[in-house]
Protein backbone atom coordinates (compact mmCIF):
# COMPACT_ATOMS: atom_id res chain seq x y z
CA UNK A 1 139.33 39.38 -193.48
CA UNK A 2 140.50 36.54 -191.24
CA UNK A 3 143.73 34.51 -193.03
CA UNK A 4 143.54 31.13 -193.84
CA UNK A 5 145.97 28.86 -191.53
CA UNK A 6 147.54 25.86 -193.12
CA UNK A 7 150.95 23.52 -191.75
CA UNK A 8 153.51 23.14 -194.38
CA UNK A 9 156.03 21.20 -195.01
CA UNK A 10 158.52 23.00 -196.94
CA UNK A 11 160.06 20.77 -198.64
CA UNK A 12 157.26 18.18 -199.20
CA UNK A 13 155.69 21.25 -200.37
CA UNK A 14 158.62 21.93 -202.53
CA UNK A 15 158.20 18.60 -204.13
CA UNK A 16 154.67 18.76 -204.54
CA UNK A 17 154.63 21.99 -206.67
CA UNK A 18 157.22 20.39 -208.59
CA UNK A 19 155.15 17.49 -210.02
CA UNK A 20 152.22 19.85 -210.01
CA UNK A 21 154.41 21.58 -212.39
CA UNK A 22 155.56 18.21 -214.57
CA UNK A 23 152.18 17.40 -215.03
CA UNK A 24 151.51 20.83 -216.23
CA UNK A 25 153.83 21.01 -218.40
CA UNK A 26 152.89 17.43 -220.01
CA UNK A 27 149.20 18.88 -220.37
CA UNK A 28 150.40 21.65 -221.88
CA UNK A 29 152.36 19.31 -224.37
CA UNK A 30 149.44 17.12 -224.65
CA UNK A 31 151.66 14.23 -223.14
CA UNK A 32 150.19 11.73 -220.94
CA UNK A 33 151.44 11.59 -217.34
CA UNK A 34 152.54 8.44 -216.06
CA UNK A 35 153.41 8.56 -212.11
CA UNK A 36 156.34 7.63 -210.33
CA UNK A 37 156.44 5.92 -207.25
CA UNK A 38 155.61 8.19 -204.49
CA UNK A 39 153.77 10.56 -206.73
CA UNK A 40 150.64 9.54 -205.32
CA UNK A 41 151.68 10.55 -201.86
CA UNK A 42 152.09 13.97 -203.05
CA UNK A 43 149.43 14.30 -204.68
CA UNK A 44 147.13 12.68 -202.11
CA UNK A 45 148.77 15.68 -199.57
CA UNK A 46 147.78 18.25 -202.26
CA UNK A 47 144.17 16.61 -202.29
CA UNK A 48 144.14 17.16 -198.36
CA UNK A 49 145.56 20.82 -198.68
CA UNK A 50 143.06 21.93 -200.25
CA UNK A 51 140.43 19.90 -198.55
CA UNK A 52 141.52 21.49 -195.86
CA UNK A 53 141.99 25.13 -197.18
CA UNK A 54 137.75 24.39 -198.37
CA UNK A 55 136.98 23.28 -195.13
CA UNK A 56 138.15 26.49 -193.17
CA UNK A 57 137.24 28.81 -195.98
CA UNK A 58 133.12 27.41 -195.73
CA UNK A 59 133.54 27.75 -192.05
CA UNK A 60 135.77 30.79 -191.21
CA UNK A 61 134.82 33.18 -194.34
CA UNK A 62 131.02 31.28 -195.03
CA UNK A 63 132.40 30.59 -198.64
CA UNK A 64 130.97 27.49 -200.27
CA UNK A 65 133.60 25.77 -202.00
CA UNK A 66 133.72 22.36 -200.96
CA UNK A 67 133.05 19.04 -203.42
CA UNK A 68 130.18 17.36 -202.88
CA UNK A 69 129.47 13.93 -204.03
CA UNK A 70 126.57 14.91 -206.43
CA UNK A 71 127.84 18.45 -207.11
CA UNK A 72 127.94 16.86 -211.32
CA UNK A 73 124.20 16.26 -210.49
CA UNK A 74 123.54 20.17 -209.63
């Protein structure tokens, strides 16, 4: 089984799995999240990440993960 290949940041990563884990943790609480600035830069990189981890799974491994527009519609 072939790996998938990503470029990280480490510490943007860092910071990224942080507020991944705040919001969490509000969810969890049934609190509502309300961003700070720059949070939408992080999680705008975590939207690509795994846009990009879909991407090479559907064409290095043949697995169909990736959003479609109309995938509600299916």
């Amino acid at each position: 089984m072939n790996d998938i290949i990503a470029n990280i940041n480490g510490p943007l990563f860092r910071n990224q799995r942080l507020l991944l884990l705040k919001i969490a943790d509000l969810a969890q609480k049934k609190q509502p999240y309300l961003p700070d600035s720059g949070n939408s830069d992080l999680l705008e990189g975590l939207v690509n990440l795994t846009d990009d981890i879909a991407d090479q799974a559907h064409d290095e491994h043949g697995i169909d993960c990736l959003l479609e527009e109309n995938a509600d519609d299916e």
